[in-house]
Structure formats: structure tokens, C-alpha cells
C-alpha atoms as a PDB file:
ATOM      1  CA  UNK A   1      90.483  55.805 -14.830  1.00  0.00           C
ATOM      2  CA  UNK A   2      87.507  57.441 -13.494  1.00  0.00           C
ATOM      3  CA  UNK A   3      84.053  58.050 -14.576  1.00  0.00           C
ATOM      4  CA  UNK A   4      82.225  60.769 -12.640  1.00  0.00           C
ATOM      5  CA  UNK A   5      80.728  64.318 -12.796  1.00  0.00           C
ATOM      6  CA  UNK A   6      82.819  66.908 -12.553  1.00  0.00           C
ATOM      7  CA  UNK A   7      81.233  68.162  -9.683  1.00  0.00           C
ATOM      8  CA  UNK A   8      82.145  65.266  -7.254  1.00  0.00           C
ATOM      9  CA  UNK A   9      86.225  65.219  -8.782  1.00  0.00           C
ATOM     10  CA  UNK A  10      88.648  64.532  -5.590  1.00  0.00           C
ATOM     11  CA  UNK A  11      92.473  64.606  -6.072  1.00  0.00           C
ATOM     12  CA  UNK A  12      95.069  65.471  -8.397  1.00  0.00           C
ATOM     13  CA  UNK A  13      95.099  64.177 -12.095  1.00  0.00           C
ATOM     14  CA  UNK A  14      97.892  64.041 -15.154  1.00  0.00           C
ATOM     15  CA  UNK A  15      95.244  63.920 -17.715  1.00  0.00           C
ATOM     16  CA  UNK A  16      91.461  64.640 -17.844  1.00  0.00           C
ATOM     17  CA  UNK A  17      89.691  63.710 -21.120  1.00  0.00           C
ATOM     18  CA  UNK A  18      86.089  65.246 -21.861  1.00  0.00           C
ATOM     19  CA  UNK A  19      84.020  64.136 -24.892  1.00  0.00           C
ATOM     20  CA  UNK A  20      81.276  66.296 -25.978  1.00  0.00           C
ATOM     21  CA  UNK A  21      80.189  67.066 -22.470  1.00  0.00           C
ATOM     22  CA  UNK A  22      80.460  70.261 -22.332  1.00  0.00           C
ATOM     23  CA  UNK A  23      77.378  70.993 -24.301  1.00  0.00           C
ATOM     24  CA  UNK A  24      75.388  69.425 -21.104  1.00  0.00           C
ATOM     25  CA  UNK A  25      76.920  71.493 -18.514  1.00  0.00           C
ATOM     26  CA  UNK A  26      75.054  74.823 -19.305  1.00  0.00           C
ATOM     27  CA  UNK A  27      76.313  78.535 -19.957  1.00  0.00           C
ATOM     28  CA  UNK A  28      75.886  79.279 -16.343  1.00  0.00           C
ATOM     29  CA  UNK A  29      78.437  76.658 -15.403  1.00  0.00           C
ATOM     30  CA  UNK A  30      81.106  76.915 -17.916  1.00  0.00           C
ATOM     31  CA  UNK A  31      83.596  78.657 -15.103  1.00  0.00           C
ATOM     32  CA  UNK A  32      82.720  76.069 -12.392  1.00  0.00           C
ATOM     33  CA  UNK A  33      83.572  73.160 -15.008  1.00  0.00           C
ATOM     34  CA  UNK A  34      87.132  74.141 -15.705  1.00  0.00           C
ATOM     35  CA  UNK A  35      87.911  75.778 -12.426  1.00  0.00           C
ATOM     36  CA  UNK A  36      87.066  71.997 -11.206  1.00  0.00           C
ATOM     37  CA  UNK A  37      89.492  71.213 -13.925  1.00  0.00           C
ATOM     38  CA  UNK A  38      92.056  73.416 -13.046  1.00  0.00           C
ATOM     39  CA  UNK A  39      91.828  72.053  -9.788  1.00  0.00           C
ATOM     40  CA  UNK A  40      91.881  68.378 -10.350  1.00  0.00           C
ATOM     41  CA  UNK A  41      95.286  69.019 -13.139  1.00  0.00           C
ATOM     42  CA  UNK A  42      98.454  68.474 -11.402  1.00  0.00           C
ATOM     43  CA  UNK A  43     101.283  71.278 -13.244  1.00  0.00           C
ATOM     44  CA  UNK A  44     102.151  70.464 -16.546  1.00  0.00           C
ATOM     45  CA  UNK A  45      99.078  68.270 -16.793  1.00  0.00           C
ATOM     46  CA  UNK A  46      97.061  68.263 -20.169  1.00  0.00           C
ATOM     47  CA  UNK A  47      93.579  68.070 -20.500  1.00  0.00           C
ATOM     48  CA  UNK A  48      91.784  67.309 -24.345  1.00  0.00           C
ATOM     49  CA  UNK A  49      88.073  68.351 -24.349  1.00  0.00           C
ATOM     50  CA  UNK A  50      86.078  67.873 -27.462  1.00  0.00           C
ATOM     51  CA  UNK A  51      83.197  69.519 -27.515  1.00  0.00           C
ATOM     52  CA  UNK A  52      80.580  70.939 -30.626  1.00  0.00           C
ATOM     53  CA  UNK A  53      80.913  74.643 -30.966  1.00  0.00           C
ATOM     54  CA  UNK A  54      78.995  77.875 -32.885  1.00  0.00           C
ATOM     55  CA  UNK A  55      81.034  79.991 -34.466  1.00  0.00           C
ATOM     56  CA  UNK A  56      81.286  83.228 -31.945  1.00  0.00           C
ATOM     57  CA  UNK A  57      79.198  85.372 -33.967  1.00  0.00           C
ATOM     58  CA  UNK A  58      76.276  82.969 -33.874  1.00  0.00           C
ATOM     59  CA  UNK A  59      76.716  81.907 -30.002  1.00  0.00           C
ATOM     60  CA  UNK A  60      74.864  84.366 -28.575  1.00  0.00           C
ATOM     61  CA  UNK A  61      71.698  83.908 -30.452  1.00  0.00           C
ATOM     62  CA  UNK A  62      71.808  80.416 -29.736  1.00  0.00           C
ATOM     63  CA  UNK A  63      72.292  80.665 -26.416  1.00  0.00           C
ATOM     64  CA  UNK A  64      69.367  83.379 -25.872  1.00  0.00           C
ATOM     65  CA  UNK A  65      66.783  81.060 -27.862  1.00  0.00           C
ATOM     66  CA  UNK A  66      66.001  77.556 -28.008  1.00  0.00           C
ATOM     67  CA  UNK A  67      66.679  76.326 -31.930  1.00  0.00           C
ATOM     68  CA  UNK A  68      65.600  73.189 -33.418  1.00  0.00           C
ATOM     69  CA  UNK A  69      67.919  70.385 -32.319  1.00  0.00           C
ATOM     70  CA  UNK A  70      67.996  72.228 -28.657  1.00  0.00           C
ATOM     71  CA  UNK A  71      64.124  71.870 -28.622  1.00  0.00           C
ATOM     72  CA  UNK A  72      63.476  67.984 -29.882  1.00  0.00           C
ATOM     73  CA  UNK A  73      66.778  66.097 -29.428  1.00  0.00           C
ATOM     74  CA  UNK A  74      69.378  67.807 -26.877  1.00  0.00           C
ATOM     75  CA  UNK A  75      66.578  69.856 -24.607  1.00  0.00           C
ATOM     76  CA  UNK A  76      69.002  72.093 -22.219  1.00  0.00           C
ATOM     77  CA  UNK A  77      71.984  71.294 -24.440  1.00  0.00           C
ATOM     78  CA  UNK A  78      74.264  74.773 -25.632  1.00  0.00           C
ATOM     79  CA  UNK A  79      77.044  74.579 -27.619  1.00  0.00           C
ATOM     80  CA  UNK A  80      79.764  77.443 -26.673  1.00  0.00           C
ATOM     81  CA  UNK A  81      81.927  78.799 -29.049  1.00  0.00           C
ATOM     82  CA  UNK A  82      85.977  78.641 -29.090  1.00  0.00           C
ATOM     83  CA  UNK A  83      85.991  82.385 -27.733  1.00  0.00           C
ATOM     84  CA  UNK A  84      83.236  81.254 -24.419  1.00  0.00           C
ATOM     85  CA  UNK A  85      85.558  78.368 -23.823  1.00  0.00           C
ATOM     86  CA  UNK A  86      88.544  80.680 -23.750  1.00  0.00           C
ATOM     87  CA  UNK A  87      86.502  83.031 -21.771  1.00  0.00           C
ATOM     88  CA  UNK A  88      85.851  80.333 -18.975  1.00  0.00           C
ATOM     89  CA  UNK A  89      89.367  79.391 -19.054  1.00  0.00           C
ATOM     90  CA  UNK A  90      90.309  83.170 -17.502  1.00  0.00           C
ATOM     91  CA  UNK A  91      90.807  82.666 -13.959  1.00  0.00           C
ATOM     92  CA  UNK A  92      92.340  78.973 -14.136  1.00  0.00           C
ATOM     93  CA  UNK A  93      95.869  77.928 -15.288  1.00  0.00           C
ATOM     94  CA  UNK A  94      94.517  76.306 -18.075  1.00  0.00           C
ATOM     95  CA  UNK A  95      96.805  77.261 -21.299  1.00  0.00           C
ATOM     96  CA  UNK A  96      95.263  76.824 -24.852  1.00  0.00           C
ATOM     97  CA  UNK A  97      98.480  74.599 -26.558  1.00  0.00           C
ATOM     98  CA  UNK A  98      96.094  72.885 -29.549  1.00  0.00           C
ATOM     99  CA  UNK A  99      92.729  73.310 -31.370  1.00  0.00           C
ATOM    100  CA  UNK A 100      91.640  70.874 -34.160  1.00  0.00           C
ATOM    101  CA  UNK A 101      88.177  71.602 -35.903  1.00  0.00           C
ATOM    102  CA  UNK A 102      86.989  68.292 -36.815  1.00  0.00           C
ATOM    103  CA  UNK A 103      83.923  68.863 -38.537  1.00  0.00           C
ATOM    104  CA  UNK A 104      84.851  67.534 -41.622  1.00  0.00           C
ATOM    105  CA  UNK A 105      84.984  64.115 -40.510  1.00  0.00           C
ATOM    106  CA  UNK A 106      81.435  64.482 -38.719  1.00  0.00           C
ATOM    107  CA  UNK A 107      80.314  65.391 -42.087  1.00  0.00           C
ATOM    108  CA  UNK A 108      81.251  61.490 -43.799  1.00  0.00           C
ATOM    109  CA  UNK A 109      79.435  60.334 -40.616  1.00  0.00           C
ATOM    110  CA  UNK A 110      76.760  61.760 -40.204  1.00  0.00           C
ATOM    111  CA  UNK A 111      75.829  60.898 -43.808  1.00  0.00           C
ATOM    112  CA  UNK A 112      76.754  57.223 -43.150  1.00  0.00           C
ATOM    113  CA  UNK A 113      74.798  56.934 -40.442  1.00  0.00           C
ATOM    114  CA  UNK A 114      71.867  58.686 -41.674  1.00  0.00           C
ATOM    115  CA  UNK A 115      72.005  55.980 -44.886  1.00  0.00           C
ATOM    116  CA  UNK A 116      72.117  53.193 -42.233  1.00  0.00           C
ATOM    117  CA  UNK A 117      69.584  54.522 -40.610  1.00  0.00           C
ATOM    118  CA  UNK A 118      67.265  54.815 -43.535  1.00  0.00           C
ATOM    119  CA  UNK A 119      67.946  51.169 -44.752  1.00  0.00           C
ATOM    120  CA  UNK A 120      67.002  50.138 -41.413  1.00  0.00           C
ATOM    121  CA  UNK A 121      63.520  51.826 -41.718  1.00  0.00           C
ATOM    122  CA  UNK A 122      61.710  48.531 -41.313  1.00  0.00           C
ATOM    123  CA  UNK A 123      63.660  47.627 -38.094  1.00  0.00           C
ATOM    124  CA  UNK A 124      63.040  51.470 -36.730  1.00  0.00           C
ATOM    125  CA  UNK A 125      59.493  50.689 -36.991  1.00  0.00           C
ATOM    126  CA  UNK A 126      59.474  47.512 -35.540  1.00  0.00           C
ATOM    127  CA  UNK A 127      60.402  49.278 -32.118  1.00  0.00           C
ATOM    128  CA  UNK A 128      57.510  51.415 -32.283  1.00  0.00           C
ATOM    129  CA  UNK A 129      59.068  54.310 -33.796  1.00  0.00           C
ATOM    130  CA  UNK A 130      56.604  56.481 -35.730  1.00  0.00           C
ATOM    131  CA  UNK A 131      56.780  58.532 -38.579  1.00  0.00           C
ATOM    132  CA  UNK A 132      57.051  61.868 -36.741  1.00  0.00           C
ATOM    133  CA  UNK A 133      59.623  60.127 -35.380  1.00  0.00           C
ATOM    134  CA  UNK A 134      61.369  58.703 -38.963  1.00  0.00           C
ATOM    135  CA  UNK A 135      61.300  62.541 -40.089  1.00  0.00           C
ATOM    136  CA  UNK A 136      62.397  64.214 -37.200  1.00  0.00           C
ATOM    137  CA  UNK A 137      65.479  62.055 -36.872  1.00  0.00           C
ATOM    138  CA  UNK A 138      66.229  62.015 -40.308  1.00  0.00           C
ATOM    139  CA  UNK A 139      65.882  66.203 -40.828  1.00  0.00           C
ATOM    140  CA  UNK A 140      68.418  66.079 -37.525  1.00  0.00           C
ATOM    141  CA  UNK A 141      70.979  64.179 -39.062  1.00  0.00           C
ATOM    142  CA  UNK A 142      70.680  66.015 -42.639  1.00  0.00           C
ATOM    143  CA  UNK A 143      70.750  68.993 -40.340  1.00  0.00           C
ATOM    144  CA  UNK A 144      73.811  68.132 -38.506  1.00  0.00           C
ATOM    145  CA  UNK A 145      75.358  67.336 -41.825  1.00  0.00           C
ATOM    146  CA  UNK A 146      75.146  70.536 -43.510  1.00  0.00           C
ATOM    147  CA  UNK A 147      76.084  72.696 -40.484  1.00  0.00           C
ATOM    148  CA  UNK A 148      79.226  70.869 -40.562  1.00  0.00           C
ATOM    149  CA  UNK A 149      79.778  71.310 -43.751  1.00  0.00           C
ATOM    150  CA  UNK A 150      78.970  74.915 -43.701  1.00  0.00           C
ATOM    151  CA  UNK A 151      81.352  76.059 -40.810  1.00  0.00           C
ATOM    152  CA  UNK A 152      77.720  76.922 -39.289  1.00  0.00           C
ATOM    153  CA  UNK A 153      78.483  74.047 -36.792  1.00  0.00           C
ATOM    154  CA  UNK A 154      81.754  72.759 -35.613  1.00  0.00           C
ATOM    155  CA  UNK A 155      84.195  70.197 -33.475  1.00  0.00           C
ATOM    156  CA  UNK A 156      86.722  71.548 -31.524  1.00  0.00           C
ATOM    157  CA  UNK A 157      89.120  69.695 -30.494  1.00  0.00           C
ATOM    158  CA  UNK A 158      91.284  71.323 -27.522  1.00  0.00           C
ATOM    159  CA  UNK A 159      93.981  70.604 -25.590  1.00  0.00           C
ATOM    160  CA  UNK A 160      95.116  72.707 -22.328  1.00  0.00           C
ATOM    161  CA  UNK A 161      97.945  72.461 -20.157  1.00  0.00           C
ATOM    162  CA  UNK A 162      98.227  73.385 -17.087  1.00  0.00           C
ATOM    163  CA  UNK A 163     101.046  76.037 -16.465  1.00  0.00           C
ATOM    164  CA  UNK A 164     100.356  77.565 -12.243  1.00  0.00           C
ATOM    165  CA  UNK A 165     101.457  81.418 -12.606  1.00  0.00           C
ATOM    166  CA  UNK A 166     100.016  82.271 -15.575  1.00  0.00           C
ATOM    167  CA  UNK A 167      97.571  84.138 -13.390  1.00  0.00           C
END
């Protein structure tokens, strides 16, 4: 097992695993990340990415302007859509074989951590946490919650193989 930016990958793998990463790497460097993917799969390898995702229609606005959670807790962060991902995907080998939205479960957790979070107000404060601070996390994680729950906000969880000559 390695841990390391995809950037400085060396050598052929049977499995790469990326969790919610994706969202860091930037719109401009979608193509780079999985053509370093393709690159480091060995044929018939399989690669599961989870990343959060905007429903297609919505990417494009997000990605043009900075909303909310991109400007006070993931500054730089994007979130592509299914259809981006695919679109990166065009000049590997990488083949689409599973996709699991797993919003719902973010749903039960972000509301369980956003009730331990408020029981533990005394505790937040204690670490010199303010009460900008108290409201802005609290409106992220209600946030997150009902974007979820709407569909306005998802988790996609993909899995690729890598099949050469599919190009």
C-alpha cells in the first residue's frame, strides 16, 4: 500500500482506491488525474473512486462561481458531476463497470454528527472556537444534510476497470 499524490505514482498497480479526493484536484486537472490512473492500472485492474458529485445540470454553475461551502470550508474544492468524470475518463482505458449513489447514508451522518457536535458546544468553546465559528459549522452540516437528501448533492461511488483497446 501506498500513500502519495497522484502526480508522483511510479509502476504498475491491481487496484487504486481514491476517497473523496477528487474534489481537491481541480476542473483543470480532472484528465491528468485518471490518465495517471490509467497509467498506473495494470489490464483488468479495478480502480473504486468515491468522490461528492452535482448533479450535471447544476455542475457548471458551480464550477463558474464560488458557493458557500467552496468559500468558508473547502476553498478551491469542486465537486464534478458523474457526466465530467465520464468525460475525463475519454482518452484512458478506464471502463465504467459500477456506480453507487450513497447519499443516503451521508444523510444519517451528517445529522449524527451535527447532534454530537452540538452537545459538545461547551468543549468546542473551550478550544477557542467562537460563535461565528459555532454557526458557520453548524449551517454547513445542516447544509450538507439537506443537499443529500435532496439529490442537490451526491456520493458516487465508482468503480472502473481497466480494459487496453477500448480506445
Amino acid at each position: 500500500m501506498q500513500l502519495r499524490d497522484y502526480r508522483e505514482i511510479s509502476g504498475t498497480y491491481d487496484a487504486i482506491v481514491s476517497i473523496e479526493m477528487l474534489e481537491a484536484v481541480g476542473a483543470e486537472y480532472f484528465t491528468m488525474f485518471f490518465a495517471a490512473c490509467d497509467r498506473a492500472l495494470a489490464p483488468g485492474g479495478r480502480m473504486s473512486l468515491q468522490s461528492i458529485t452535482f448533479p450535471d445540470a447544476a455542475y457548471e454553475a458551480q464550477r463558474r462561481g464560488a458557493n458557500w461551502i467552496q468559500r468558508y470550508i473547502f476553498p478551491g474544492g469542486l465537486c464534478p458531476s458523474l457526466a465530467v468524470i465520464e468525460r475525463a475518463t475519454r482518452d484512458t482505458n478506464l471502463l465504467i463497470t459500477g456506480v453507487e449513489d450513497v447519499a443516503p447514508h451521508y444523510v444519517r451522518t451528517l445529522a449524527a454528527w451535527r447532534t454530537r457536535f452540538l452537545e459538545q458546544l461547551e468543549a468546542v468553546r473551550a478550544m477557542g472556537f467562537d460563535e461565528r465559528f459555532v454557526r458557520m459549522w453548524e449551517y454547513y452540516l445542516s447544509l450538507s444534510e439537506a443537499a443529500f437528501a435532496t439529490g442537490a448533492t451526491q456520493v458516487q461511488q465508482i468503480v472502473f476497470e481497466k480494459r487496453p483497446g477500448i480506445l
